[in-house]
N, C-alpha and C. Protein backbone atom coordinates (compact mmCIF):
# COMPACT_ATOMS: atom_id res chain seq x y z
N UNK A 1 15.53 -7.99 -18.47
CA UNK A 1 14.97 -7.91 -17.14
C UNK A 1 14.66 -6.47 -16.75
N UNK A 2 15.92 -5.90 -16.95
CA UNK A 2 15.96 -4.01 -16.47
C UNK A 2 14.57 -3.49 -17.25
N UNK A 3 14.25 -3.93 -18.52
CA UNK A 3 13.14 -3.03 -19.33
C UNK A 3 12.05 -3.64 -19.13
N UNK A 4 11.90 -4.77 -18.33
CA UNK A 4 10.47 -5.68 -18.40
C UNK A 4 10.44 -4.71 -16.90
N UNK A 5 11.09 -4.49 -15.92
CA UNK A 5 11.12 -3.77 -14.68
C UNK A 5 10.45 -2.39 -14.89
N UNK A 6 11.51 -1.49 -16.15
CA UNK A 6 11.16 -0.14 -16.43
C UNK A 6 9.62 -0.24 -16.85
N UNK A 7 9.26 -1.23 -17.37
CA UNK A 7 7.96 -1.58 -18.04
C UNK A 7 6.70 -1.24 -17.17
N UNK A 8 7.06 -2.17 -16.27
CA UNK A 8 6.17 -1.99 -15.39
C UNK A 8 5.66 -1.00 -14.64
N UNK A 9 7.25 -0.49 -13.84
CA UNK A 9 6.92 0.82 -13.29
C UNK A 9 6.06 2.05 -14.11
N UNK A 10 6.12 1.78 -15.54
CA UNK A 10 5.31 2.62 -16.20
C UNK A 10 3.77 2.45 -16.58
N UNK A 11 3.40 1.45 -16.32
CA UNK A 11 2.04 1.01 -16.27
C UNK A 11 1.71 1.14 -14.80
N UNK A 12 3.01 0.80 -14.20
CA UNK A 12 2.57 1.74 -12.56
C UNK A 12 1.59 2.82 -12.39
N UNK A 13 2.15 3.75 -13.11
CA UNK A 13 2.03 5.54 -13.23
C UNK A 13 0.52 5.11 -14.13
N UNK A 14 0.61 4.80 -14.93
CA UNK A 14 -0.82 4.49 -15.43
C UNK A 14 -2.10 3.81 -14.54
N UNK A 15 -2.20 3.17 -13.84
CA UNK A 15 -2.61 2.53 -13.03
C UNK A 15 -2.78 1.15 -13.55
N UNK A 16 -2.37 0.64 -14.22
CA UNK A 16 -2.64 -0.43 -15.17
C UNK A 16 -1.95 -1.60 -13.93
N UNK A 17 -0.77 -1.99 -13.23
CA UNK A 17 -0.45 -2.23 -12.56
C UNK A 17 -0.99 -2.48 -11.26
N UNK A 18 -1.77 -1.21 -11.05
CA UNK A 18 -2.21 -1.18 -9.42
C UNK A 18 -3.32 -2.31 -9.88
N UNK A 19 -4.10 -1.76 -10.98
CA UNK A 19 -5.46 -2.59 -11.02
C UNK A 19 -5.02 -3.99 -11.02
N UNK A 20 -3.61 -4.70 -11.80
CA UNK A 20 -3.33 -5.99 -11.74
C UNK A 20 -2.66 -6.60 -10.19
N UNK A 21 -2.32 -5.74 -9.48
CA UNK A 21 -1.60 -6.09 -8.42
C UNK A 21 -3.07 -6.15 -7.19
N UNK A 22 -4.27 -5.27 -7.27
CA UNK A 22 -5.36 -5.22 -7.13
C UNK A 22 -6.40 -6.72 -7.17
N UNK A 23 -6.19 -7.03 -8.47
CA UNK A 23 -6.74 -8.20 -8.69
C UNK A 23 -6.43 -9.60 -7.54
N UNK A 24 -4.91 -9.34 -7.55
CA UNK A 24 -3.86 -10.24 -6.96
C UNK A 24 -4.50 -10.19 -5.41
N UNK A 25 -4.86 -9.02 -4.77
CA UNK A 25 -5.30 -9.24 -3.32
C UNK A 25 -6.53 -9.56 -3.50
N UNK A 26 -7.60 -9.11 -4.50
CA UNK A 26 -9.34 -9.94 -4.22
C UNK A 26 -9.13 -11.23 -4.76
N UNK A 27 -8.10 -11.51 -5.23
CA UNK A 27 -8.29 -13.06 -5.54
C UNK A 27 -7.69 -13.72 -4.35
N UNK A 28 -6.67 -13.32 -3.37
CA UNK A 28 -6.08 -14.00 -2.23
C UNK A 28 -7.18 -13.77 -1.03
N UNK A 29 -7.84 -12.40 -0.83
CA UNK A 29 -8.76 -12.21 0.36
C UNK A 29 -10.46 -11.39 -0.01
N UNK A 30 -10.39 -11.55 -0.97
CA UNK A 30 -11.63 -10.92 -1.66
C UNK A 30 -12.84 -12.04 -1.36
N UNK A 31 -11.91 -13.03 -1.17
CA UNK A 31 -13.79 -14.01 -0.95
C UNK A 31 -13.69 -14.64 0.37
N UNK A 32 -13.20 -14.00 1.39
CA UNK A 32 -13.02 -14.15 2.51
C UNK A 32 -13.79 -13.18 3.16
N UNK A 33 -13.88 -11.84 2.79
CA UNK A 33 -14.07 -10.45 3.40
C UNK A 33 -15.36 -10.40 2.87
N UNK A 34 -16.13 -9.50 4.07
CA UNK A 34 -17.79 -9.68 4.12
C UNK A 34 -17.65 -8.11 3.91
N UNK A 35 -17.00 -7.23 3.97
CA UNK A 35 -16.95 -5.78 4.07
C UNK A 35 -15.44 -5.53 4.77
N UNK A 36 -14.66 -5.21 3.66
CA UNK A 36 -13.28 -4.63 3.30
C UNK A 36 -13.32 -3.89 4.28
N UNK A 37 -12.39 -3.56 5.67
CA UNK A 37 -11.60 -2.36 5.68
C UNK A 37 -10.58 -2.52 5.25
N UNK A 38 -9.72 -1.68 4.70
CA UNK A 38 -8.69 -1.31 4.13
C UNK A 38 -7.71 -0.03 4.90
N UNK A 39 -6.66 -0.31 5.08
CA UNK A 39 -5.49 0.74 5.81
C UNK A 39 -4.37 1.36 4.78
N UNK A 40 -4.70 2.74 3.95
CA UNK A 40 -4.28 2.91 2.77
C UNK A 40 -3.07 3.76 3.79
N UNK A 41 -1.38 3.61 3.31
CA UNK A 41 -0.70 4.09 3.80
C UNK A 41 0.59 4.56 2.68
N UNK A 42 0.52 6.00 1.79
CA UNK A 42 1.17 6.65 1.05
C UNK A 42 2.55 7.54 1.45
N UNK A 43 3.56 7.49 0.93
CA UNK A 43 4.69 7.80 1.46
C UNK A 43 4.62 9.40 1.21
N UNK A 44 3.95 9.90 0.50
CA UNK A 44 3.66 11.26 -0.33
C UNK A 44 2.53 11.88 0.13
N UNK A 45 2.27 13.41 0.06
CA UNK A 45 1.45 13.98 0.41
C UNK A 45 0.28 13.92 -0.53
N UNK A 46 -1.03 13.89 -0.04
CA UNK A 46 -1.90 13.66 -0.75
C UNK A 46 -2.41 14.53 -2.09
N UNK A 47 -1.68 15.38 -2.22
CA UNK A 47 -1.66 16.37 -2.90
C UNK A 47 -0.79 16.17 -4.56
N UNK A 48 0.45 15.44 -3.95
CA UNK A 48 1.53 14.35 -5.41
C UNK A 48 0.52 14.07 -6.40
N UNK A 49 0.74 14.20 -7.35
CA UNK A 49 0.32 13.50 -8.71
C UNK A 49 0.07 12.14 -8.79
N UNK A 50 1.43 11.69 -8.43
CA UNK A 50 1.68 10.37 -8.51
C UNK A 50 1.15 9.50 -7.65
N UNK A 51 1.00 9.90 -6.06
CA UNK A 51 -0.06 9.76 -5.24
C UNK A 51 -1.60 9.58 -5.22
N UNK A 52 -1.70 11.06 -6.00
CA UNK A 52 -3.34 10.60 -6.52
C UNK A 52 -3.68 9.43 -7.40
N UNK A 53 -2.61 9.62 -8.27
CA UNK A 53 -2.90 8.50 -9.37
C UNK A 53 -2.62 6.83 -8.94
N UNK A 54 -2.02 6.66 -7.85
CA UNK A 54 -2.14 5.60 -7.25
C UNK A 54 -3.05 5.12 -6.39
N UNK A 55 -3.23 5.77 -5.81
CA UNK A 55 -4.16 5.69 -4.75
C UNK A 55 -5.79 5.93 -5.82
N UNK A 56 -6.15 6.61 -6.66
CA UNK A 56 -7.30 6.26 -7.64
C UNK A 56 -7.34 5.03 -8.07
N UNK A 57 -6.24 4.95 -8.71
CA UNK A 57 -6.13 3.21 -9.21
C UNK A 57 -6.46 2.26 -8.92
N UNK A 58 -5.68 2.30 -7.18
CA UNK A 58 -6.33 0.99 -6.36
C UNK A 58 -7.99 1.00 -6.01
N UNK A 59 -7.95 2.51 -5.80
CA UNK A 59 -9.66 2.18 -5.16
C UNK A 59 -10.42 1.63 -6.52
N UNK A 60 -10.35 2.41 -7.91
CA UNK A 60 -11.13 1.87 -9.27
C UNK A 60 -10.84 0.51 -9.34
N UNK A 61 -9.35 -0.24 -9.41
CA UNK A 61 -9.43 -1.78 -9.04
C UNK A 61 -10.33 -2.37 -8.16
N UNK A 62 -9.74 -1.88 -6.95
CA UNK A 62 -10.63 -2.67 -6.37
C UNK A 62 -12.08 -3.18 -6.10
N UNK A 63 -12.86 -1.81 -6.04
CA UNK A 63 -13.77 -1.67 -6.89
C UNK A 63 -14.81 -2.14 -7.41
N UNK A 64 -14.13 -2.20 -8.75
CA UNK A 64 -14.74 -2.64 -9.84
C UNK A 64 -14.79 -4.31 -9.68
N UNK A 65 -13.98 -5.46 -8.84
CA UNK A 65 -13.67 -6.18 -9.38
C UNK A 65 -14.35 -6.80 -7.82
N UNK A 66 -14.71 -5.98 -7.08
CA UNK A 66 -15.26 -6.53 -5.59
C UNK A 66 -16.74 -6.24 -5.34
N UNK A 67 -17.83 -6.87 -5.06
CA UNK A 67 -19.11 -6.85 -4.84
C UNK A 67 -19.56 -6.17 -3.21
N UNK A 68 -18.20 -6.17 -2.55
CA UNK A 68 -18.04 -5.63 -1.08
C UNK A 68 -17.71 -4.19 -1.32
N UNK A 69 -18.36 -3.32 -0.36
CA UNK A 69 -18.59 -2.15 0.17
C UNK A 69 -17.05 -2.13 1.09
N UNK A 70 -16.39 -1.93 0.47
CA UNK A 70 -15.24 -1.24 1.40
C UNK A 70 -15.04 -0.17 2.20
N UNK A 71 -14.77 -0.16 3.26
CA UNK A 71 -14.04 1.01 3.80
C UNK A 71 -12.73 1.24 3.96
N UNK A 72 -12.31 2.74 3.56
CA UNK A 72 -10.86 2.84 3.57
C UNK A 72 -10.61 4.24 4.76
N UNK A 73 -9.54 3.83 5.84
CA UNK A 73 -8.58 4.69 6.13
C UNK A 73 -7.59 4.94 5.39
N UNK A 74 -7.10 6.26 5.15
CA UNK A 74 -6.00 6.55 4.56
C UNK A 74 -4.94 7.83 5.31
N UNK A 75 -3.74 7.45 5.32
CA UNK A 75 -2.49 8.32 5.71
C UNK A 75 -1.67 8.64 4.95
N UNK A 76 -1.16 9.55 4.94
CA UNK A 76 0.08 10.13 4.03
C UNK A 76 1.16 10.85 4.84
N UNK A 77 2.82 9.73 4.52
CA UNK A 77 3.57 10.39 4.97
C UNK A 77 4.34 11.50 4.84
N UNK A 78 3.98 12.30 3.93
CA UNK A 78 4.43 13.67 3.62
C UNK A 78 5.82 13.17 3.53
N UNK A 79 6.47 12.36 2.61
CA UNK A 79 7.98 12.44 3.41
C UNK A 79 8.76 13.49 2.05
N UNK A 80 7.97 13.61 1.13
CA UNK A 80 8.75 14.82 -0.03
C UNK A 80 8.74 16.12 0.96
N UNK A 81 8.13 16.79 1.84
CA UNK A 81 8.19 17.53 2.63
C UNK A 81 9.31 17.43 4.11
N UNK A 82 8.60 16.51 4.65
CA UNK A 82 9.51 15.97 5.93
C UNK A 82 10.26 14.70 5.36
N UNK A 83 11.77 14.87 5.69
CA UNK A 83 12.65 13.76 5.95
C UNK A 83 12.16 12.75 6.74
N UNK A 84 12.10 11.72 5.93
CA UNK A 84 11.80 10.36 6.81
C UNK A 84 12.84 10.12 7.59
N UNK A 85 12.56 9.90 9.14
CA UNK A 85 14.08 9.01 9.90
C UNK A 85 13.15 8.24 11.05
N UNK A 86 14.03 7.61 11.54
CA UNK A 86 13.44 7.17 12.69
C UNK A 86 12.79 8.04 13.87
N UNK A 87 13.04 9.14 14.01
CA UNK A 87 12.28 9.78 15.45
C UNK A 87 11.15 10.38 14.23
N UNK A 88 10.84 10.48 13.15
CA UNK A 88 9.79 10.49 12.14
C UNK A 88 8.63 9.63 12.00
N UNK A 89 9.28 8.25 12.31
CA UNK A 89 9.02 7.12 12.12
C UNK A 89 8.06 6.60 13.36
N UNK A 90 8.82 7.43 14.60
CA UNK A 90 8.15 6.88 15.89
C UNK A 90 7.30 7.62 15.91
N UNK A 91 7.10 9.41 15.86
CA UNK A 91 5.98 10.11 15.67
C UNK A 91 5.17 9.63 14.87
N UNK A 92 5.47 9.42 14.11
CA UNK A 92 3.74 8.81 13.36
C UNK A 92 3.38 7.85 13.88
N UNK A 93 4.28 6.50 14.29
CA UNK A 93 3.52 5.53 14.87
C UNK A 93 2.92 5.58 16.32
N UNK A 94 3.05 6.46 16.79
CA UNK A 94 2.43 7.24 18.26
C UNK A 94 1.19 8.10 17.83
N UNK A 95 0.94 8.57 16.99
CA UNK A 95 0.03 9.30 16.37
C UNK A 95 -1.19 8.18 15.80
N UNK A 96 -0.57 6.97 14.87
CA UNK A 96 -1.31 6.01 14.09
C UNK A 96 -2.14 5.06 15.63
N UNK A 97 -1.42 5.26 16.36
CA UNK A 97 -1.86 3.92 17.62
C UNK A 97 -2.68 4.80 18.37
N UNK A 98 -2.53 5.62 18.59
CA UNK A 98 -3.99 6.11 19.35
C UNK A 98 -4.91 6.50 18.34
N UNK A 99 -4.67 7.05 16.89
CA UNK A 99 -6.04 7.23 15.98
C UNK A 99 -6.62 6.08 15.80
N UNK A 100 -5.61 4.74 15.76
CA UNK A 100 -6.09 3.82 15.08
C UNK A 100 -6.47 2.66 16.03
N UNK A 101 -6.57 3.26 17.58
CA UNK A 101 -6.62 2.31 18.93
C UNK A 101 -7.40 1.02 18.26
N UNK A 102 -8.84 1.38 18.19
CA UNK A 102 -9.29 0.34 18.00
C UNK A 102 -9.78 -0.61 16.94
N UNK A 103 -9.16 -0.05 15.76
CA UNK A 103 -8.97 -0.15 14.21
C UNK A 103 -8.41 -1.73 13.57
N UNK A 104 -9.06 -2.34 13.12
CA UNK A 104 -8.25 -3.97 12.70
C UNK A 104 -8.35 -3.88 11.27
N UNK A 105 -7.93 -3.42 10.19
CA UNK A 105 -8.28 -3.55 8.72
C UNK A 105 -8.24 -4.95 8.24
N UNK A 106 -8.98 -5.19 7.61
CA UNK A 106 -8.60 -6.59 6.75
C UNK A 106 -6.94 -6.76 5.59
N UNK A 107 -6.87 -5.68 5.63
CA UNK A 107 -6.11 -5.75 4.48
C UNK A 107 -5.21 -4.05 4.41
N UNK A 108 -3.79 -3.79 4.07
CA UNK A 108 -2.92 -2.96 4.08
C UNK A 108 -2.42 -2.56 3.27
N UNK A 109 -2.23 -1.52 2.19
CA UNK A 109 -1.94 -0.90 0.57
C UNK A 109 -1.17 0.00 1.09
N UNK A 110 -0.26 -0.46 1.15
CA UNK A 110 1.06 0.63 0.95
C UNK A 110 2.13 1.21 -0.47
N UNK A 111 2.62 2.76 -0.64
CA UNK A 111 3.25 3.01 -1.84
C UNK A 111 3.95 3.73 -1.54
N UNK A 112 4.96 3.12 -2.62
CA UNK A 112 6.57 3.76 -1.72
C UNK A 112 7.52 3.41 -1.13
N UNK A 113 8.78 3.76 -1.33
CA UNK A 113 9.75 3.61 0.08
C UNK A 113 9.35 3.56 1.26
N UNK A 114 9.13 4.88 1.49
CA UNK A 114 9.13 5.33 3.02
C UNK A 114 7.71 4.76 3.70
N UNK A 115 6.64 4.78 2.76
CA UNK A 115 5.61 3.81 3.45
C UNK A 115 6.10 2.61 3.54
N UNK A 116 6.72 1.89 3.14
CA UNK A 116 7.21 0.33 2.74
C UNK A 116 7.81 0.33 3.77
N UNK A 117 9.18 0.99 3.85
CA UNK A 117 10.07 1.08 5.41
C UNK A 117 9.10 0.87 6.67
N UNK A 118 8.17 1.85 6.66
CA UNK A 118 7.51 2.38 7.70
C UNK A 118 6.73 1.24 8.42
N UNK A 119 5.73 0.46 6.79
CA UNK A 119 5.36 -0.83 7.05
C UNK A 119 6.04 -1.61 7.49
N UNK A 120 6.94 -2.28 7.35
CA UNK A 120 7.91 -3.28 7.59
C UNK A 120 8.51 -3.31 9.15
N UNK A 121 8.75 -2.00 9.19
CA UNK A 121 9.60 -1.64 10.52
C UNK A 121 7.95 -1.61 11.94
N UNK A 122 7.11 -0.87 11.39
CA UNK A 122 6.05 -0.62 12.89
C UNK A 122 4.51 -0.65 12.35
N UNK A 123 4.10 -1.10 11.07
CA UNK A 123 2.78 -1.55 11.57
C UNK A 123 2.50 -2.79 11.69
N UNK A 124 3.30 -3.85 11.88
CA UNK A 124 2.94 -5.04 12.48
C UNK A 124 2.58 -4.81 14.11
N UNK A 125 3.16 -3.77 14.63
CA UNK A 125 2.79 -3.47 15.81
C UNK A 125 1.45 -2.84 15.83
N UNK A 126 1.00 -2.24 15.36
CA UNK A 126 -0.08 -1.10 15.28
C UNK A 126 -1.22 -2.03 14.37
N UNK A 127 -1.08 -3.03 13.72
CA UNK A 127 -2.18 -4.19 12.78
C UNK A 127 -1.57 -4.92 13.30
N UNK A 128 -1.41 -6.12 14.13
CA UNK A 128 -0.61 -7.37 14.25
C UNK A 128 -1.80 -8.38 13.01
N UNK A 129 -1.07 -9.33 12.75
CA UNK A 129 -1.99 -10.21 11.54
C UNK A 129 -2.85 -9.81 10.53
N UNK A 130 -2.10 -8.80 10.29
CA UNK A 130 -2.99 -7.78 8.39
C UNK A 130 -2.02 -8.10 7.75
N UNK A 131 -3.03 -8.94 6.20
CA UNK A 131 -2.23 -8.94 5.36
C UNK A 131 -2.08 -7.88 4.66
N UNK A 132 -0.26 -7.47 4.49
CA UNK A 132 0.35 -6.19 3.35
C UNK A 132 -0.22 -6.57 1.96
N UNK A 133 -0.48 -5.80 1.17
CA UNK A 133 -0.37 -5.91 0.11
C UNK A 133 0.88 -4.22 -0.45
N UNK A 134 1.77 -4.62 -0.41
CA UNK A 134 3.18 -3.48 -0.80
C UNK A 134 3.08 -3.46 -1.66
N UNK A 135 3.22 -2.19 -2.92
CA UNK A 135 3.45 -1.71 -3.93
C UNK A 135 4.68 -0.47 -3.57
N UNK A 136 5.49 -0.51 -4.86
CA UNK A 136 6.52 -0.05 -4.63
C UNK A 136 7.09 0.07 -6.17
N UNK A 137 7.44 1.37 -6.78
CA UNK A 137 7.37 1.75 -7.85
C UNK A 137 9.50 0.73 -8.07
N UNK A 138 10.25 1.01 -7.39
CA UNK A 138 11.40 0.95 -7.44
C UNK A 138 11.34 -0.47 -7.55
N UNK A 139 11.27 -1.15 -6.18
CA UNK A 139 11.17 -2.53 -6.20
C UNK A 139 9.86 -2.92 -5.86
N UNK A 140 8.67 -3.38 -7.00
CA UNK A 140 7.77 -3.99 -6.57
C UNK A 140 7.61 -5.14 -5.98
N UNK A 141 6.61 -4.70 -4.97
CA UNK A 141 6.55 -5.98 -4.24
C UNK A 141 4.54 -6.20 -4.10
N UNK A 142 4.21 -7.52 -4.31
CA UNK A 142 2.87 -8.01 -4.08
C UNK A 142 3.00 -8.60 -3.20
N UNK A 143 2.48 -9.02 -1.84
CA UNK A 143 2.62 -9.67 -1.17
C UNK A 143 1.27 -10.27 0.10
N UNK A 144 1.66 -10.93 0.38
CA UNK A 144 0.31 -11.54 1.60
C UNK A 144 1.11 -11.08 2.91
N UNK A 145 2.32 -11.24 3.11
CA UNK A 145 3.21 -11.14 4.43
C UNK A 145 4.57 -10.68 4.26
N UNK A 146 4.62 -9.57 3.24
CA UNK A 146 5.75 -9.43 2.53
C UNK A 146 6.98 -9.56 2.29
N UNK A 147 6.47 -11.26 1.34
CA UNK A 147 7.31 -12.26 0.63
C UNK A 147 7.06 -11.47 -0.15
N UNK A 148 8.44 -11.14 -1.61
CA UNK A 148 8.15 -10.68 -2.95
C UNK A 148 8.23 -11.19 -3.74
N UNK A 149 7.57 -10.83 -4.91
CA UNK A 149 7.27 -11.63 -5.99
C UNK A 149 8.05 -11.39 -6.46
N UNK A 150 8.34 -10.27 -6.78
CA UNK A 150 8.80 -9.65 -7.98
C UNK A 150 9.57 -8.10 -7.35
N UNK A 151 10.59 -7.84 -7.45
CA UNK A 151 11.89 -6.64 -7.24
C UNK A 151 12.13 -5.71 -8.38
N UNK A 152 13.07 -4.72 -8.18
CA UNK A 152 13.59 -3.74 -9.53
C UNK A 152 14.85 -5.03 -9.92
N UNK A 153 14.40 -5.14 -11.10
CA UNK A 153 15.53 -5.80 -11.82
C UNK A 153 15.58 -7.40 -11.64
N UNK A 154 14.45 -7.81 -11.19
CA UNK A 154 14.50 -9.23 -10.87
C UNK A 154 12.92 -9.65 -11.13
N UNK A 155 12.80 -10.38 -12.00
CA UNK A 155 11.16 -10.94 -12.13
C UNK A 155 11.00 -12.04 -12.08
């Protein structure tokens, strides 16, 4: 289980993953959506390696595999810089609700802990009825309303 887990997370880093976890949302809302917005929300500064390489991934998935013209917002929580906590947590979401006043995405790509937390805890407030799609190198998660598929150490 532990190495089919480690497995993954390493096709993570490759993007091999994003593009399959990718697939997983245009096949759930891809033939629903007339023109994608998308609400890209990274726990890392945009500047991370690992960041870029995720966030490339999804957009080349998606992409490639969608006939729709997407648009993407994207945020980064800097949290390798700033400590994530809750009065962290509320500043950004005071910041996200007036940038994002009148903003409805179809769809939500989050990576990371601290984006994952962040999701879970306050953008149902700030998107009410967007489906997550969570990625999460530790415990992956695919999801429509984030139910998981799949965890670290559990498949």
């Amino acid at each position: 289980m532990l190495s089919t887990t480690t497995s993954l997370c390493t096709t993570l880093f490759t993007g091999r993953l994003t593009r399959a976890a990718t697939l997983i949302v245009i096949a759930l809302w891809g033939t629903s959506l007339q023109a994608a917005s998308i609400f890209i929300l990274h726990s890392y500064s945009q500047e991370y390696n690992w960041t870029k390489r995720q966030h490339a991934g999804f957009i080349k998935a998606f992409e490639s595999q969608s006939n729709q013209e997407p648009t993407y917002a994207t945020e980064y929580l800097d949290t390798k810089r700033q400590h994530y906590s809750e009065g962290y947590a509320d500043e950004i979401l005071r910041h996200l609700s007036q940038k994002y006043e009148n903003y409805r995405p179809d769809l939500i790509y989050v990576t990371d802990d601290n984006a994952l937390s962040f999701a879970r805890n306050h953008l149902p407030k700030l998107f009410p009825n967007t489906p997550r799609n969570l990625l999460r190198c530790q415990r992956l998660l695919v999801s429509r309303s984030t139910r998981p598929i799949e965890s670290h150490g559990y498949i």
